[in-house]
PDB file of N, CA and C in Angstrom:
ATOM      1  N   UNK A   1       0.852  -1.173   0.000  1.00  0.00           N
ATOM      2  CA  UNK A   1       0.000   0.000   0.000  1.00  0.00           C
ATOM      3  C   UNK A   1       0.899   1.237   0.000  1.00  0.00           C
ATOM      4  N   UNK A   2       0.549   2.163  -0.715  1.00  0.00           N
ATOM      5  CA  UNK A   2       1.361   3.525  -1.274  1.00  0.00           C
ATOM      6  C   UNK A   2       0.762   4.572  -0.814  1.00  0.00           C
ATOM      7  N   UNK A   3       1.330   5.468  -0.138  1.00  0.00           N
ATOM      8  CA  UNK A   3       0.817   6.916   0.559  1.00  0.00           C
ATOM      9  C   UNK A   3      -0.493   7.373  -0.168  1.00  0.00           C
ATOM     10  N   UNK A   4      -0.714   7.018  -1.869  1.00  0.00           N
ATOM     11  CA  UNK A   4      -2.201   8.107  -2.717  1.00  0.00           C
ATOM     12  C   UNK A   4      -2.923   6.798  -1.870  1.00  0.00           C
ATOM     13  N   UNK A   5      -2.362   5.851  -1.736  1.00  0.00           N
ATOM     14  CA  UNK A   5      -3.841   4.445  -1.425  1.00  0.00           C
ATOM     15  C   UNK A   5      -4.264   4.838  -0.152  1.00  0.00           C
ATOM     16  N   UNK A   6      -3.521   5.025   0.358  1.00  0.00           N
ATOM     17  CA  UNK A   6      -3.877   5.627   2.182  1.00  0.00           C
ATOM     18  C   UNK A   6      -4.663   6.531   2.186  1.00  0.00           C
ATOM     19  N   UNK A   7      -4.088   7.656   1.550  1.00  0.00           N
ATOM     20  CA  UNK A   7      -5.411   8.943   1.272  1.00  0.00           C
ATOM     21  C   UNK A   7      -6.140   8.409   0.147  1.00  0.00           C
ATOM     22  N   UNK A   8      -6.886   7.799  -0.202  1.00  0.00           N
ATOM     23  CA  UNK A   8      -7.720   7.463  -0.927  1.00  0.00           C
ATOM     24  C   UNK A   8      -8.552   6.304  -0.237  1.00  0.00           C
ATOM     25  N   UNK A   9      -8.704   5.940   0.798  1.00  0.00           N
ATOM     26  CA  UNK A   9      -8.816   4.725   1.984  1.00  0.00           C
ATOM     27  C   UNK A   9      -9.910   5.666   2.231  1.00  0.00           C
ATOM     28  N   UNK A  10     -11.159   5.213   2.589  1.00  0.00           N
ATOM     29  CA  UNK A  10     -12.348   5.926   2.770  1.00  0.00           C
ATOM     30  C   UNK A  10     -12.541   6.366   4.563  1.00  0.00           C
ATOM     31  N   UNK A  11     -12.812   7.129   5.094  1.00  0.00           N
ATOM     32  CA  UNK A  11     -12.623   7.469   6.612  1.00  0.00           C
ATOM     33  C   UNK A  11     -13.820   7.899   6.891  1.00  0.00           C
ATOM     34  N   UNK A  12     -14.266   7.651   7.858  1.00  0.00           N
ATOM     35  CA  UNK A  12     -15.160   8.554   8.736  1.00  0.00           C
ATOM     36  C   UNK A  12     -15.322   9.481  10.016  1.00  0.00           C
ATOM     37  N   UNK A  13     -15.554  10.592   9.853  1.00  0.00           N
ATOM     38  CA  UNK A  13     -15.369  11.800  11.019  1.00  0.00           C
ATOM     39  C   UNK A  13     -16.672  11.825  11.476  1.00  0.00           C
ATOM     40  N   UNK A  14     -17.085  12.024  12.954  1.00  0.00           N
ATOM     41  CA  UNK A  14     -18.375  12.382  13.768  1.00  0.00           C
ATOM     42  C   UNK A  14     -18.155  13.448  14.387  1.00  0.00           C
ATOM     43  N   UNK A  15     -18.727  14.658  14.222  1.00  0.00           N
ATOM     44  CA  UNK A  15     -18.415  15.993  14.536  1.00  0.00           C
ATOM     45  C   UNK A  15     -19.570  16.545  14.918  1.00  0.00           C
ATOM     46  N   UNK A  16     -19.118  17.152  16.359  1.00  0.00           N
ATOM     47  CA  UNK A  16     -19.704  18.339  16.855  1.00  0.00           C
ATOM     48  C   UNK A  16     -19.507  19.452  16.585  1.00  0.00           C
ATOM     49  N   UNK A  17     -20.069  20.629  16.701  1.00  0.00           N
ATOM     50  CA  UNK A  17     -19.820  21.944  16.408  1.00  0.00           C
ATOM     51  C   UNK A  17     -20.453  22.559  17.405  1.00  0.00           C
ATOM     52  N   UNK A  18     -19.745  23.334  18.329  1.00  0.00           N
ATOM     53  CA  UNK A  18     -20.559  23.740  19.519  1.00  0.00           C
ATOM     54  C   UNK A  18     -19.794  25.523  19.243  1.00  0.00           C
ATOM     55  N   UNK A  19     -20.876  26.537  19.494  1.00  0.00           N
ATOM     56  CA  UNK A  19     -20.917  27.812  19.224  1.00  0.00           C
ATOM     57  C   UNK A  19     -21.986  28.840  18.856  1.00  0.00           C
ATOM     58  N   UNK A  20     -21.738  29.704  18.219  1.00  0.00           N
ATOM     59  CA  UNK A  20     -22.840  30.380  17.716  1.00  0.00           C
ATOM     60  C   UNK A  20     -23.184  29.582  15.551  1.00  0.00           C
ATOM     61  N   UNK A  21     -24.019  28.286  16.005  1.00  0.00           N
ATOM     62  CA  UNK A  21     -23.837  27.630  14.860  1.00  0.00           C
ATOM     63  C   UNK A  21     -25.256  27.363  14.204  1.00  0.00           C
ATOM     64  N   UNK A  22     -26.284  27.485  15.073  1.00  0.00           N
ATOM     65  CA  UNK A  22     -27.665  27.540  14.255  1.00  0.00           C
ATOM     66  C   UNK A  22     -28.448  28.969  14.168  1.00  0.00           C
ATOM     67  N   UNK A  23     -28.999  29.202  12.869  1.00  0.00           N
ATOM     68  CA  UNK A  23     -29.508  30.428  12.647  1.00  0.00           C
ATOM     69  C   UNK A  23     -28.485  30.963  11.638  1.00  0.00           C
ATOM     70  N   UNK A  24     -27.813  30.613  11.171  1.00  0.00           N
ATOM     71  CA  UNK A  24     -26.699  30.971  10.531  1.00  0.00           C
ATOM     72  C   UNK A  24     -26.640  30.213   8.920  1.00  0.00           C
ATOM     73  N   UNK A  25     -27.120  29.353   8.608  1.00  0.00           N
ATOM     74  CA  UNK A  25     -26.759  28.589   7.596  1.00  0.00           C
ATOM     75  C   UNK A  25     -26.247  27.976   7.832  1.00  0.00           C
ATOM     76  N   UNK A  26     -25.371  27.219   8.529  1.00  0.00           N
ATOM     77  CA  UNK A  26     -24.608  26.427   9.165  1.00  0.00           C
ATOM     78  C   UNK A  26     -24.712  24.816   8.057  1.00  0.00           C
ATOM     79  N   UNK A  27     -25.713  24.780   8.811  1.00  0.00           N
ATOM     80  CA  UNK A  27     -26.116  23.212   7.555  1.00  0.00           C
ATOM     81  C   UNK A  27     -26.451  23.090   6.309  1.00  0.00           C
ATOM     82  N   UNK A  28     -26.523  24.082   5.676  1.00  0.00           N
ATOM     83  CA  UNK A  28     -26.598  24.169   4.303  1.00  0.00           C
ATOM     84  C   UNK A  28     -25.757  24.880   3.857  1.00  0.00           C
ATOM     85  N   UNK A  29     -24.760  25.262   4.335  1.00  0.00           N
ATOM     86  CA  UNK A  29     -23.024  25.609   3.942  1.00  0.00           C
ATOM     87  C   UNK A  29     -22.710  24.215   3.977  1.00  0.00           C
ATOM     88  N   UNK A  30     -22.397  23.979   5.446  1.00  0.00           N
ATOM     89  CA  UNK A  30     -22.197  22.173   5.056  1.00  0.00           C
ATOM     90  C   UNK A  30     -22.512  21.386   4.467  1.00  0.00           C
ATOM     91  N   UNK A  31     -23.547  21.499   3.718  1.00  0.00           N
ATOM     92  CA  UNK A  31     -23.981  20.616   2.715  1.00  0.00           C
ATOM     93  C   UNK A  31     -23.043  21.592   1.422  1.00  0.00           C
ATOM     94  N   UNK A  32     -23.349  22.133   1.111  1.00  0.00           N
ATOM     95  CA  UNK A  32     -23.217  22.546  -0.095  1.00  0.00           C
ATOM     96  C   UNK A  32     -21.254  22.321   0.034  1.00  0.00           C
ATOM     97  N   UNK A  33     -20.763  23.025   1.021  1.00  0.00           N
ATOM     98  CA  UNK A  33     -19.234  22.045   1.336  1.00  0.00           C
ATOM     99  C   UNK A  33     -18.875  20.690   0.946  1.00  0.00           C
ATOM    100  N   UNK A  34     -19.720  20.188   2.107  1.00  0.00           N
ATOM    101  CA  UNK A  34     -18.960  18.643   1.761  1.00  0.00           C
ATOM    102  C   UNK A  34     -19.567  18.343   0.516  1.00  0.00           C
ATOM    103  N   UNK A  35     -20.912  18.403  -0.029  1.00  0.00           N
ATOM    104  CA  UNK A  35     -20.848  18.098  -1.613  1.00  0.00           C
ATOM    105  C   UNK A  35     -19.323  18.561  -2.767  1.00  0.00           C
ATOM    106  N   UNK A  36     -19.160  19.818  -2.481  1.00  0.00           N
ATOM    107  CA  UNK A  36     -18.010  19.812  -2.984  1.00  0.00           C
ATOM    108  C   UNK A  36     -16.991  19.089  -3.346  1.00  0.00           C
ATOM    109  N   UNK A  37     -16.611  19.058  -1.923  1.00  0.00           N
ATOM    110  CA  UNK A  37     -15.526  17.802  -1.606  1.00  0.00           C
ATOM    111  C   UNK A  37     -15.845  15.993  -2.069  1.00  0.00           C
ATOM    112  N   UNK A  38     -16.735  15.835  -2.213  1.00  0.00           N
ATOM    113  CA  UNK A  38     -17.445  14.852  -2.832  1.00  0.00           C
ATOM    114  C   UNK A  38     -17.421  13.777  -1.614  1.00  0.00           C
ATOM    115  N   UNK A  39     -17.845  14.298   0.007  1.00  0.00           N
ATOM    116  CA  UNK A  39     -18.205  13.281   0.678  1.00  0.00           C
ATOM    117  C   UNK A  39     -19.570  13.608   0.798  1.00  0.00           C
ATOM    118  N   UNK A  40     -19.510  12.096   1.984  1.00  0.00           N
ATOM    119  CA  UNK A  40     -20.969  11.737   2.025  1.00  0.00           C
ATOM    120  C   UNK A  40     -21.435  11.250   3.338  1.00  0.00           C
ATOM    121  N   UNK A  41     -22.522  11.478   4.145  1.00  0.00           N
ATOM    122  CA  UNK A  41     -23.304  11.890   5.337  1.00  0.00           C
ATOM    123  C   UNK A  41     -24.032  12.409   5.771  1.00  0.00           C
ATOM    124  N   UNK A  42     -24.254  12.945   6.554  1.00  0.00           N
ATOM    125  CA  UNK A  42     -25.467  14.239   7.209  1.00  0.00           C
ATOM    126  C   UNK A  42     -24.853  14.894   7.919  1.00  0.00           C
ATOM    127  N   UNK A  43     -25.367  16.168   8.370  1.00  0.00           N
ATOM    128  CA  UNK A  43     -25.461  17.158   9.330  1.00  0.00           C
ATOM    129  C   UNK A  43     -27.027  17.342   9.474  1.00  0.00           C
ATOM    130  N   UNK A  44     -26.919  18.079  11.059  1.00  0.00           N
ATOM    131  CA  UNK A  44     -28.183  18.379  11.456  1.00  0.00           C
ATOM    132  C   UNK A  44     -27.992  19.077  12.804  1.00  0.00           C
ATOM    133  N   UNK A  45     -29.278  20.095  13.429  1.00  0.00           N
ATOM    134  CA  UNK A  45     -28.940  20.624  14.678  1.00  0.00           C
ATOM    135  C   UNK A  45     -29.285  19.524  15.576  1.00  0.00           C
ATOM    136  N   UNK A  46     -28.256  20.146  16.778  1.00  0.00           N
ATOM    137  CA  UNK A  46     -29.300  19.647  18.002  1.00  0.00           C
ATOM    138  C   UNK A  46     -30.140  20.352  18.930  1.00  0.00           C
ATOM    139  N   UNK A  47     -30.945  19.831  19.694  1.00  0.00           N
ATOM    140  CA  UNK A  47     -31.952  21.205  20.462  1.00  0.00           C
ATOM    141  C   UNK A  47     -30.994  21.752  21.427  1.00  0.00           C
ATOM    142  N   UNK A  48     -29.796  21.286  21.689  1.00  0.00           N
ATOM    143  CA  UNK A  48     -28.522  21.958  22.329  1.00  0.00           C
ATOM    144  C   UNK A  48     -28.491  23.056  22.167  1.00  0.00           C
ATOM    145  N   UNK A  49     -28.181  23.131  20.867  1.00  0.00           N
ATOM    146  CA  UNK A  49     -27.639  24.165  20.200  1.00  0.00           C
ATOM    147  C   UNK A  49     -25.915  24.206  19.165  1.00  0.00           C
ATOM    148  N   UNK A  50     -26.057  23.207  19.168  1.00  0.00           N
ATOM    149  CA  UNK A  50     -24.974  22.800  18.697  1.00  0.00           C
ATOM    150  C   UNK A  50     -24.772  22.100  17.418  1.00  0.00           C
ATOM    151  N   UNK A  51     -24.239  21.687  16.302  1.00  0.00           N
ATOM    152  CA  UNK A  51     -24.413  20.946  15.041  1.00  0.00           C
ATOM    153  C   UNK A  51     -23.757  19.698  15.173  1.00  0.00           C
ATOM    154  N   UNK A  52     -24.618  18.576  14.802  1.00  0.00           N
ATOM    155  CA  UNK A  52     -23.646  17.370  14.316  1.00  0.00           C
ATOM    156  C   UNK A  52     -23.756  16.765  13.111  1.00  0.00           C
ATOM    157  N   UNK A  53     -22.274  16.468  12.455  1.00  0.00           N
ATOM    158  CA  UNK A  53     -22.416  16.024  11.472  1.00  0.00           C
ATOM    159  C   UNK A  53     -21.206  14.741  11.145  1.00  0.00           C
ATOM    160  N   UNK A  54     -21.799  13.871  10.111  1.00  0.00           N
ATOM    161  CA  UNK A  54     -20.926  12.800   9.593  1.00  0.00           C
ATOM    162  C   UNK A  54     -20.198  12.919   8.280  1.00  0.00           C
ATOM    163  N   UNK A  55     -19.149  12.986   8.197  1.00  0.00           N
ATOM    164  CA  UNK A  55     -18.617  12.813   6.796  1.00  0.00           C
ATOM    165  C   UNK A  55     -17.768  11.757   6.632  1.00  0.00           C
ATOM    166  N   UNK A  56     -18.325  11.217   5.526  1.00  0.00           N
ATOM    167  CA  UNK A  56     -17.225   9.954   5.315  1.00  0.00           C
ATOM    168  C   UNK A  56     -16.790  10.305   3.633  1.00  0.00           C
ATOM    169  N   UNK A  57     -15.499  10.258   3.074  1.00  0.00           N
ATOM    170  CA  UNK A  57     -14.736  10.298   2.239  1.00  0.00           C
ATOM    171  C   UNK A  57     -13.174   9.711   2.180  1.00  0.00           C
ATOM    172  N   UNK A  58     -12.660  10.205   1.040  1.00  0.00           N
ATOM    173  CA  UNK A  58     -11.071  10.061   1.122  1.00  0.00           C
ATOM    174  C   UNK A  58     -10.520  11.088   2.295  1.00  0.00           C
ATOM    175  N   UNK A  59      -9.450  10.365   2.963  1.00  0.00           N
ATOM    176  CA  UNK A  59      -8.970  11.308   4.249  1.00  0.00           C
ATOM    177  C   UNK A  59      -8.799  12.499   3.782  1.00  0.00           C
ATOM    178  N   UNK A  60      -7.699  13.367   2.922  1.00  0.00           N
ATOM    179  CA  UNK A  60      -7.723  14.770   2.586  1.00  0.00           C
ATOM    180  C   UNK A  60      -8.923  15.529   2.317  1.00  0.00           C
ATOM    181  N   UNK A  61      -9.746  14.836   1.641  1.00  0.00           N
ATOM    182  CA  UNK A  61     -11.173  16.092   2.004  1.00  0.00           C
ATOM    183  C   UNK A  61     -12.036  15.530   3.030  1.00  0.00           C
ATOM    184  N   UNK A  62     -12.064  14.997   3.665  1.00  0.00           N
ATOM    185  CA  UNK A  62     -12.540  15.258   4.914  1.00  0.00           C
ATOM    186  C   UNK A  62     -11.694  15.786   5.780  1.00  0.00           C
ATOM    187  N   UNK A  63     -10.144  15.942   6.158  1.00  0.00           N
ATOM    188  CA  UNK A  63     -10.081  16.861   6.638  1.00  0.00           C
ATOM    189  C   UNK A  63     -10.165  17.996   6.284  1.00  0.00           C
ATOM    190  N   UNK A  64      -9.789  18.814   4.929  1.00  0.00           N
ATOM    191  CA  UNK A  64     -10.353  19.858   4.294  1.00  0.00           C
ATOM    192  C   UNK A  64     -11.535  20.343   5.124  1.00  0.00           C
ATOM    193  N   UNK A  65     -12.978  19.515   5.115  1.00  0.00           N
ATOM    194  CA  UNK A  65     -14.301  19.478   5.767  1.00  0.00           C
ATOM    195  C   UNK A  65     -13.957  20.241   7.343  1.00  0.00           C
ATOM    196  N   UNK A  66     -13.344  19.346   7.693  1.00  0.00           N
ATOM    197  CA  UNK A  66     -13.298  19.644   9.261  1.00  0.00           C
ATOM    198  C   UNK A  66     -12.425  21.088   9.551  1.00  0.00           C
ATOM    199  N   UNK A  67     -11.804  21.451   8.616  1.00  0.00           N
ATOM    200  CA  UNK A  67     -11.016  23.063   8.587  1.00  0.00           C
ATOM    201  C   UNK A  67     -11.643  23.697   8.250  1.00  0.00           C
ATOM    202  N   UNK A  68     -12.763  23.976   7.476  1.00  0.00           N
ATOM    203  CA  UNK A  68     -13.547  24.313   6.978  1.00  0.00           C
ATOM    204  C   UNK A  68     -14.857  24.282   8.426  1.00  0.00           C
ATOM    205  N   UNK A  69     -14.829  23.591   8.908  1.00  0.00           N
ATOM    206  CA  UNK A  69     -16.331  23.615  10.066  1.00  0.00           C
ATOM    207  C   UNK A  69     -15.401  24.520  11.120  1.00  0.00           C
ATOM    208  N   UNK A  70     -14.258  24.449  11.610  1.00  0.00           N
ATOM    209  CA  UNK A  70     -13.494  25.348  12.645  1.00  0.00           C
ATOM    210  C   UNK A  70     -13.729  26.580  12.118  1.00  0.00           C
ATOM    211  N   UNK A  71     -14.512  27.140  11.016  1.00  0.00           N
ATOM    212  CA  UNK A  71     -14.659  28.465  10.881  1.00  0.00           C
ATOM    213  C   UNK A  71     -16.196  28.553  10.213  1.00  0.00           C
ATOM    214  N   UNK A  72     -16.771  28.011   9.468  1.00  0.00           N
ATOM    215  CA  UNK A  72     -18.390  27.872   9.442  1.00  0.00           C
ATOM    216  C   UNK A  72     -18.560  28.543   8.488  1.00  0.00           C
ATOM    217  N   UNK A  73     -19.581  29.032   8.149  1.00  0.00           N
ATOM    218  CA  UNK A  73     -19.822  30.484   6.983  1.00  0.00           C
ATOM    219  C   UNK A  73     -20.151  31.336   7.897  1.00  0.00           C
ATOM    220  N   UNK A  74     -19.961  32.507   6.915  1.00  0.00           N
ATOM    221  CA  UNK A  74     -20.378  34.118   7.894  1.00  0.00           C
ATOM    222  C   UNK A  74     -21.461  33.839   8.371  1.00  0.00           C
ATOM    223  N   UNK A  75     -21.289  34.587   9.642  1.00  0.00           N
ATOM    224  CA  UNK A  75     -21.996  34.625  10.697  1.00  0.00           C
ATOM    225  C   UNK A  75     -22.144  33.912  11.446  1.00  0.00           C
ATOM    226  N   UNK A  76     -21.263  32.865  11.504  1.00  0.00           N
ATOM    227  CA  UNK A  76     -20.965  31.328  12.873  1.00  0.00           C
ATOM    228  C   UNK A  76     -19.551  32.559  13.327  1.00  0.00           C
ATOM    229  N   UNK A  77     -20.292  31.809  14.459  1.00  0.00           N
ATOM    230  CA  UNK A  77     -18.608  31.617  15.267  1.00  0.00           C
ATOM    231  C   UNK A  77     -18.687  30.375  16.012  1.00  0.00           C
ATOM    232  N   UNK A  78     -17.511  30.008  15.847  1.00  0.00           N
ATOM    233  CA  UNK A  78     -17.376  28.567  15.999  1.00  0.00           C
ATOM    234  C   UNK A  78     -16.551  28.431  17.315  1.00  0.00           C
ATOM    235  N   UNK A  79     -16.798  27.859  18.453  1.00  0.00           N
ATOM    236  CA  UNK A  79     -16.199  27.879  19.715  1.00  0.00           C
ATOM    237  C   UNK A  79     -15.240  26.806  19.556  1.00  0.00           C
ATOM    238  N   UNK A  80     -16.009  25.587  19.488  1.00  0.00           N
ATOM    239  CA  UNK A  80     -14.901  24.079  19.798  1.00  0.00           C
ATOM    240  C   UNK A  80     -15.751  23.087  19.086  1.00  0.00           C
ATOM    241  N   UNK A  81     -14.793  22.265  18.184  1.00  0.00           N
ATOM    242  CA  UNK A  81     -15.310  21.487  16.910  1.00  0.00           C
ATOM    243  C   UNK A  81     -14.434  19.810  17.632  1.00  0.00           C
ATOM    244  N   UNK A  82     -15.650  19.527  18.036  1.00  0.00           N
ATOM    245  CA  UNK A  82     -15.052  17.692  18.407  1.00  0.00           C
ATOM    246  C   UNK A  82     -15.204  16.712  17.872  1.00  0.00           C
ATOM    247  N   UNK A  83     -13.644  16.062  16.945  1.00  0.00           N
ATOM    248  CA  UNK A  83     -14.063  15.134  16.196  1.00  0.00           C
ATOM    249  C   UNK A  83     -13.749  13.373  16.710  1.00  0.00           C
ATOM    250  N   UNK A  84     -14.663  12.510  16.399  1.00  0.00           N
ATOM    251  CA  UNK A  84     -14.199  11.524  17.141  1.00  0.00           C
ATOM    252  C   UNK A  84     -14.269  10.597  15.604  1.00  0.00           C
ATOM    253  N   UNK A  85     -13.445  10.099  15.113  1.00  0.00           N
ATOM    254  CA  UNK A  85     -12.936   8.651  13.930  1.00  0.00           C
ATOM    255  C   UNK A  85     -13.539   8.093  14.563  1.00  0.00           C
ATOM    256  N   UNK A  86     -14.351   7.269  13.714  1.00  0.00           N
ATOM    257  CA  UNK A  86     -15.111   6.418  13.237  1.00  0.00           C
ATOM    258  C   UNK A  86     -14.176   5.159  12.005  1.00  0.00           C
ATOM    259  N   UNK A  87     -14.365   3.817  12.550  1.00  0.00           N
ATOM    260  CA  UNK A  87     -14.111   3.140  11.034  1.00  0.00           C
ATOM    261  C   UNK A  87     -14.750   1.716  11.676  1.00  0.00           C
ATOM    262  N   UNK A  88     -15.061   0.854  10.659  1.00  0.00           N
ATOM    263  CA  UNK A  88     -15.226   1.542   9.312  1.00  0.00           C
ATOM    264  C   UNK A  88     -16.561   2.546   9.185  1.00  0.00           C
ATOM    265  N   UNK A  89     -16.173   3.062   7.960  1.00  0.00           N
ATOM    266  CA  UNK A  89     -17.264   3.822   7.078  1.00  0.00           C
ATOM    267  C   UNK A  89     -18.315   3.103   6.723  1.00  0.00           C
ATOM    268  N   UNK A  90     -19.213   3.551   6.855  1.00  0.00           N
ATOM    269  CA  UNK A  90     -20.766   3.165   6.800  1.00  0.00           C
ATOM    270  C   UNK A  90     -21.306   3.002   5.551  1.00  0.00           C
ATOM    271  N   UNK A  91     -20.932   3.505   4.230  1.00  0.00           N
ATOM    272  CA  UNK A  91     -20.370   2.821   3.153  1.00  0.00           C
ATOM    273  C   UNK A  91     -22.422   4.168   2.783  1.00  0.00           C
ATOM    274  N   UNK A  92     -22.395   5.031   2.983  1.00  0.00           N
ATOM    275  CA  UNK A  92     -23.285   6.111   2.839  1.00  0.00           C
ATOM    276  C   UNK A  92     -23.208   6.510   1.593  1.00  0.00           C
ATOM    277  N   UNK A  93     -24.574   6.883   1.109  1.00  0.00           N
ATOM    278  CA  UNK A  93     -24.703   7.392  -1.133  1.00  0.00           C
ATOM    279  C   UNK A  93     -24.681   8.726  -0.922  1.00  0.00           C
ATOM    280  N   UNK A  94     -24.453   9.326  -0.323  1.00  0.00           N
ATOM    281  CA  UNK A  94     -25.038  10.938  -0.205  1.00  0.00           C
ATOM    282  C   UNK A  94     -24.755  11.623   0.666  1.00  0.00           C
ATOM    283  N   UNK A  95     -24.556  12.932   0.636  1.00  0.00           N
ATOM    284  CA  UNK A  95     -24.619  13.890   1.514  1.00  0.00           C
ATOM    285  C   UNK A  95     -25.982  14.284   1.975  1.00  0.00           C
ATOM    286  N   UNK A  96     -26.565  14.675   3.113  1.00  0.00           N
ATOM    287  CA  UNK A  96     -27.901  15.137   3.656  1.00  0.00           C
ATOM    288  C   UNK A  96     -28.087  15.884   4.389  1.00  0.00           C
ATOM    289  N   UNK A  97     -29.292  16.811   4.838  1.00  0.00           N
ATOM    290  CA  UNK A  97     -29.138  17.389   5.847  1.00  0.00           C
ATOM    291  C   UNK A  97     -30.670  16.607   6.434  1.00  0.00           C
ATOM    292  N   UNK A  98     -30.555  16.229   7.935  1.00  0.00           N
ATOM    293  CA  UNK A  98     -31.406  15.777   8.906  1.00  0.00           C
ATOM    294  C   UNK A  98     -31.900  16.690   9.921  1.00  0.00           C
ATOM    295  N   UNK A  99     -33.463  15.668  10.160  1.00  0.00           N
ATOM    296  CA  UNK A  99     -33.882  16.554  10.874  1.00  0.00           C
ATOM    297  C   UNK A  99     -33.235  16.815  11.943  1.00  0.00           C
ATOM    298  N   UNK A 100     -33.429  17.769  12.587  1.00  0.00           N
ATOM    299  CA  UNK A 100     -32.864  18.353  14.425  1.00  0.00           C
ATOM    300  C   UNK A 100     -33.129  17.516  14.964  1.00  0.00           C
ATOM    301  N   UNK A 101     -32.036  16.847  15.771  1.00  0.00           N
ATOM    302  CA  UNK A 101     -32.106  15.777  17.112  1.00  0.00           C
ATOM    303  C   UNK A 101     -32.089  16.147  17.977  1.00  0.00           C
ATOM    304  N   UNK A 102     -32.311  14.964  18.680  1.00  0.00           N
ATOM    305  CA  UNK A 102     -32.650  15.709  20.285  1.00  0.00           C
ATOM    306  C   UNK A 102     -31.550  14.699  21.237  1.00  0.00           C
ATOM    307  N   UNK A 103     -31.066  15.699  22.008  1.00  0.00           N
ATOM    308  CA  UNK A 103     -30.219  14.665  23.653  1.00  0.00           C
ATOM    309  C   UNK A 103     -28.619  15.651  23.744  1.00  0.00           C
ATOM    310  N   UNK A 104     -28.238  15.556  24.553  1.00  0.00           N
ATOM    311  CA  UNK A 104     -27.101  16.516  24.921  1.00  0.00           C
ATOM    312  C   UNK A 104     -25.919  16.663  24.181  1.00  0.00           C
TER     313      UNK A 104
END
């Protein structure tokens, strides 16, 4: 296995976003983001107040993703972004945005 095979090895990130992150666009930046990047998952609020989302892709754009959520689109401010790896990947067709969950 060769360093492009490694980054090309499919990964999964579970991310919080805790800040000034709903009311903002938040999840439909992220969507329209990680479509970019050509991963695939959901985001969605929580009644927290906080965003969570899944991206699973090739490692370099998902982290791309996650540098990209440490700053949000205008008008987030983004306090503290917690990511916890996941593998394997859930083997997901799409990017989505879900409804608002509920629990801490």
């Amino acid at each position: 296995m060769n360093a492009r095979d490694i980054d090309e090895t499919p990964v999964r990130a579970h991310v919080r976003i805790a800040g000034r992150v709903q009311g903002v666009g938040f999840r439909y930046s992220t969507f329209d983001e990680a479509r970019r990047r050509g991963l695939r998952g959901w985001v969605r609020n929580l009644d927290s107040g906080d965003v969570e989302a899944v991206f699973e892709g090739a490692r370099p754009a998902v982290e791309s993703m996650l540098r990209w959520c440490t700053e949000g689109p205008p008008g987030a401010f983004v306090r503290h972004v917690n990511v916890e790896w996941d593998e394997p990947p859930e083997g997901l067709v799409a990017f989505q945005i879900r409804r608002t969950g509920y629990g801490s």
